[in-house]
Protein backbone atom coordinates (compact mmCIF):
# COMPACT_ATOMS: atom_id res chain seq x y z
CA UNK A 1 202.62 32.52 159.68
CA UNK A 2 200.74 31.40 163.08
CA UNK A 3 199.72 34.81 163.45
CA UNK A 4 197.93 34.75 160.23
CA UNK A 5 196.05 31.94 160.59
CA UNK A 6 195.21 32.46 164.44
CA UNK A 7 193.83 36.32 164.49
CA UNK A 8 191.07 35.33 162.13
CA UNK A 9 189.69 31.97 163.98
CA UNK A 10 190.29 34.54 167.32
CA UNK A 11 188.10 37.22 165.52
CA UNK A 12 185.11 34.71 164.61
CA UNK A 13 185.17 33.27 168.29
CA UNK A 14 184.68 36.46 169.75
CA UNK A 15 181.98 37.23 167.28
CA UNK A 16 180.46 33.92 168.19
CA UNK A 17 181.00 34.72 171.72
CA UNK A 18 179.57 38.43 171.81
CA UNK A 19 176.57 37.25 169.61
CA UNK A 20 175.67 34.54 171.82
CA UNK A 21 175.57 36.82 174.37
CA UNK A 22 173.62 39.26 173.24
CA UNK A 23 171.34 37.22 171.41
CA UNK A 24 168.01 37.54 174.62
CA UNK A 25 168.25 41.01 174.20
CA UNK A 26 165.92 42.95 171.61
CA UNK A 27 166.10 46.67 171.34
CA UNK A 28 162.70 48.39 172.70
CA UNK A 29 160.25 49.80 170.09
CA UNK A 30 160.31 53.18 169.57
CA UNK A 31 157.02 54.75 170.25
CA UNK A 32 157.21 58.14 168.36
CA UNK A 33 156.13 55.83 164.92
CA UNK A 34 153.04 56.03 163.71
CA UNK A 35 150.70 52.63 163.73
CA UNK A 36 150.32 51.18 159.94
CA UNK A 37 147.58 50.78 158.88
CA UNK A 38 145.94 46.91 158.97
CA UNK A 39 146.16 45.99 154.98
CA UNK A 40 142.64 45.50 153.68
CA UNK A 41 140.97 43.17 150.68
CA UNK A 42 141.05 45.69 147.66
CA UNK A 43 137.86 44.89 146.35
CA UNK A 44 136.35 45.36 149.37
CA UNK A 45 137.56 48.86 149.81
CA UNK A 46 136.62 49.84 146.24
CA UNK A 47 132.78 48.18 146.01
CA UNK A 48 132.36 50.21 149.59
CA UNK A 49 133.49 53.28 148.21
CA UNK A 50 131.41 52.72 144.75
CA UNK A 51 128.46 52.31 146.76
CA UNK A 52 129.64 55.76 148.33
CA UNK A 53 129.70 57.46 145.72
CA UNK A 54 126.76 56.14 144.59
CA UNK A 55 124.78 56.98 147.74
CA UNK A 56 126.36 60.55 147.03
CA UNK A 57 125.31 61.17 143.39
CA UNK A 58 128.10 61.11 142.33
CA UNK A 59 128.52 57.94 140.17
CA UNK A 60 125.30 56.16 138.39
CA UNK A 61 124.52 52.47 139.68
CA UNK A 62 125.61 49.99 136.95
CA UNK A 63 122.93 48.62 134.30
CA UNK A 64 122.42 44.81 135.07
CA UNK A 65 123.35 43.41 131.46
CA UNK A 66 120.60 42.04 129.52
CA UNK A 67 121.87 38.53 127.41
CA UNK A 68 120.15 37.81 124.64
CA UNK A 69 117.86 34.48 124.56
CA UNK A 70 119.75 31.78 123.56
CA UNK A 71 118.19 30.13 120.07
CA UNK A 72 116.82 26.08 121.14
CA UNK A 73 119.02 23.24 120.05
CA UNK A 74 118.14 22.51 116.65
CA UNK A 75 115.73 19.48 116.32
CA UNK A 76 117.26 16.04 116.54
CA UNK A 77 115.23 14.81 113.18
CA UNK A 78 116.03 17.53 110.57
CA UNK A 79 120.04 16.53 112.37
CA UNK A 80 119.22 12.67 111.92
CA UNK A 81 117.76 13.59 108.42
CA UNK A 82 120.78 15.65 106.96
CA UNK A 83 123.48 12.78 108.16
CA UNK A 84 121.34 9.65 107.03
CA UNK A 85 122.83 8.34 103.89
CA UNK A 86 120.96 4.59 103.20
CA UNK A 87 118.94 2.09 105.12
CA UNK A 88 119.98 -1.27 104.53
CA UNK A 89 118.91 -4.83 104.68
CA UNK A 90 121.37 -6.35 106.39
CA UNK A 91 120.65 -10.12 107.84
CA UNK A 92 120.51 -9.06 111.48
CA UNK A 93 117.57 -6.59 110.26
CA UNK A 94 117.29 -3.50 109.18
CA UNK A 95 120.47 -0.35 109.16
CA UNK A 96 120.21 3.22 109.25
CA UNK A 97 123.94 4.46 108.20
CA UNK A 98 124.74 8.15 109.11
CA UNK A 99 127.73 10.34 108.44
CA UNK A 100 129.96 10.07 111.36
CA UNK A 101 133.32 11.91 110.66
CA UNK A 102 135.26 10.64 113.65
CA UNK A 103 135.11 7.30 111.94
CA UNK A 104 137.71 5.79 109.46
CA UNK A 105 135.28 5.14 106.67
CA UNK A 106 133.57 8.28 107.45
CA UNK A 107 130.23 6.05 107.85
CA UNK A 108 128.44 4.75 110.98
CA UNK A 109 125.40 1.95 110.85
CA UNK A 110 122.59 2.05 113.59
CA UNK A 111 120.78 -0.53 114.22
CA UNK A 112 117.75 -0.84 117.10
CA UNK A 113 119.32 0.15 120.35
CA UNK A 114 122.76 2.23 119.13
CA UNK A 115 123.15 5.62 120.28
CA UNK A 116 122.54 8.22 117.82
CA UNK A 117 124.22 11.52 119.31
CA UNK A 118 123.19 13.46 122.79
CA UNK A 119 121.36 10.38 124.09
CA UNK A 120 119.05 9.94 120.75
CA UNK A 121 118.67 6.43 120.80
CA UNK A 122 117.45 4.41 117.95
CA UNK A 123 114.48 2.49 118.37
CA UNK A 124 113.19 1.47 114.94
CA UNK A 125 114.16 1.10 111.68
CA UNK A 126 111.58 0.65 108.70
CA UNK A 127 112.12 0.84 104.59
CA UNK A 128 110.42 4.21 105.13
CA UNK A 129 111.18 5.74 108.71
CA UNK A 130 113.80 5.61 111.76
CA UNK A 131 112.36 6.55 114.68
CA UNK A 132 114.39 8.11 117.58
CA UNK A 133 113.92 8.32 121.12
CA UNK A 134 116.13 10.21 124.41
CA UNK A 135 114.43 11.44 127.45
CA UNK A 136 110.41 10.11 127.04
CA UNK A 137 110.61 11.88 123.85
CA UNK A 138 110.06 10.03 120.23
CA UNK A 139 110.93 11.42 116.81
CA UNK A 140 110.14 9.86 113.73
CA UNK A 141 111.98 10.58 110.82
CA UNK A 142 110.18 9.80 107.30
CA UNK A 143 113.18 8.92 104.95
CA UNK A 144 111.07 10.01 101.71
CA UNK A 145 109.41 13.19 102.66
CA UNK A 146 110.09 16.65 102.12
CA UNK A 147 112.30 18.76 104.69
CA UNK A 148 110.55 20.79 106.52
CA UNK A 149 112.09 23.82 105.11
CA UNK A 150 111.26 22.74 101.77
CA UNK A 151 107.89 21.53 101.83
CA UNK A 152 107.03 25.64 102.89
């Protein structure tokens, strides 16, 4: 029963011993291998070889793509015109109310100075017009008048 349980601490000391000694010691290199190659960016390899071919005939250059113009934002008083609902006389003056969706009522008033949408700023209302201003530009926008797709 000593035996046993001796031979197999005896048989990891001696591995212990023989690795320890032989640890320094590397094998050499064998020099009949070839050298690999150094590994190489992938796109690199295949643009140079594109323009290769290229150079050769054998492969057309590609066509730059042409995007189509994109249309102009859509102006901010026929915008201002669809979501106006009433202008009201309120005691602190005069209220432009819009449709504005991300509100509970579903309702928004604008008075002189509140932000309309994309920096539109209000900066008059009358019985008649609310005028609109962002960036040194003004719009007016006539509460009573036509559209301008309808008065074509």
């Amino acid at each position: 029963m000593r035996l046993a349980a001796i031979l197999p601490v005896a048989a990891i000391a001696l591995g212990l011993v023989i690795g320890w000694s032989t640890a320094g010691v590397a094998p050499p290199a064998p020099q009949h291998l070839p050298q690999l190659p150094m590994l190489r960016d992938g796109h690199a390899l295949a643009g140079a070889a594109r323009e290769r071919f290229i150079a050769l005939g054998l492969a057309q250059a590609p066509q730059a793509e042409v995007l189509p113009e994109a249309p102009p934002p859509p102006d901010i008083s026929v915008l201002f015109r669809r979501d106006l609902t009433a202008i009201e006389q309120t005691p602190q003056g005069l209220m432009a109310w819009i449709i504005d969706l991300d509100q509970l009522s579903g309702r928004r008033g604008l008075k002189r100075g509140d932000v309309y949408q994309d920096g539109w700023r209000v900066s008059g209302v009358t019985e008649q017009s609310v005028e609109l201003r962002a960036r040194g530009q003004v719009r007016r926008v006539a509460v009573f008048d036509l559209p301008p797709e309808a008065a074509q």
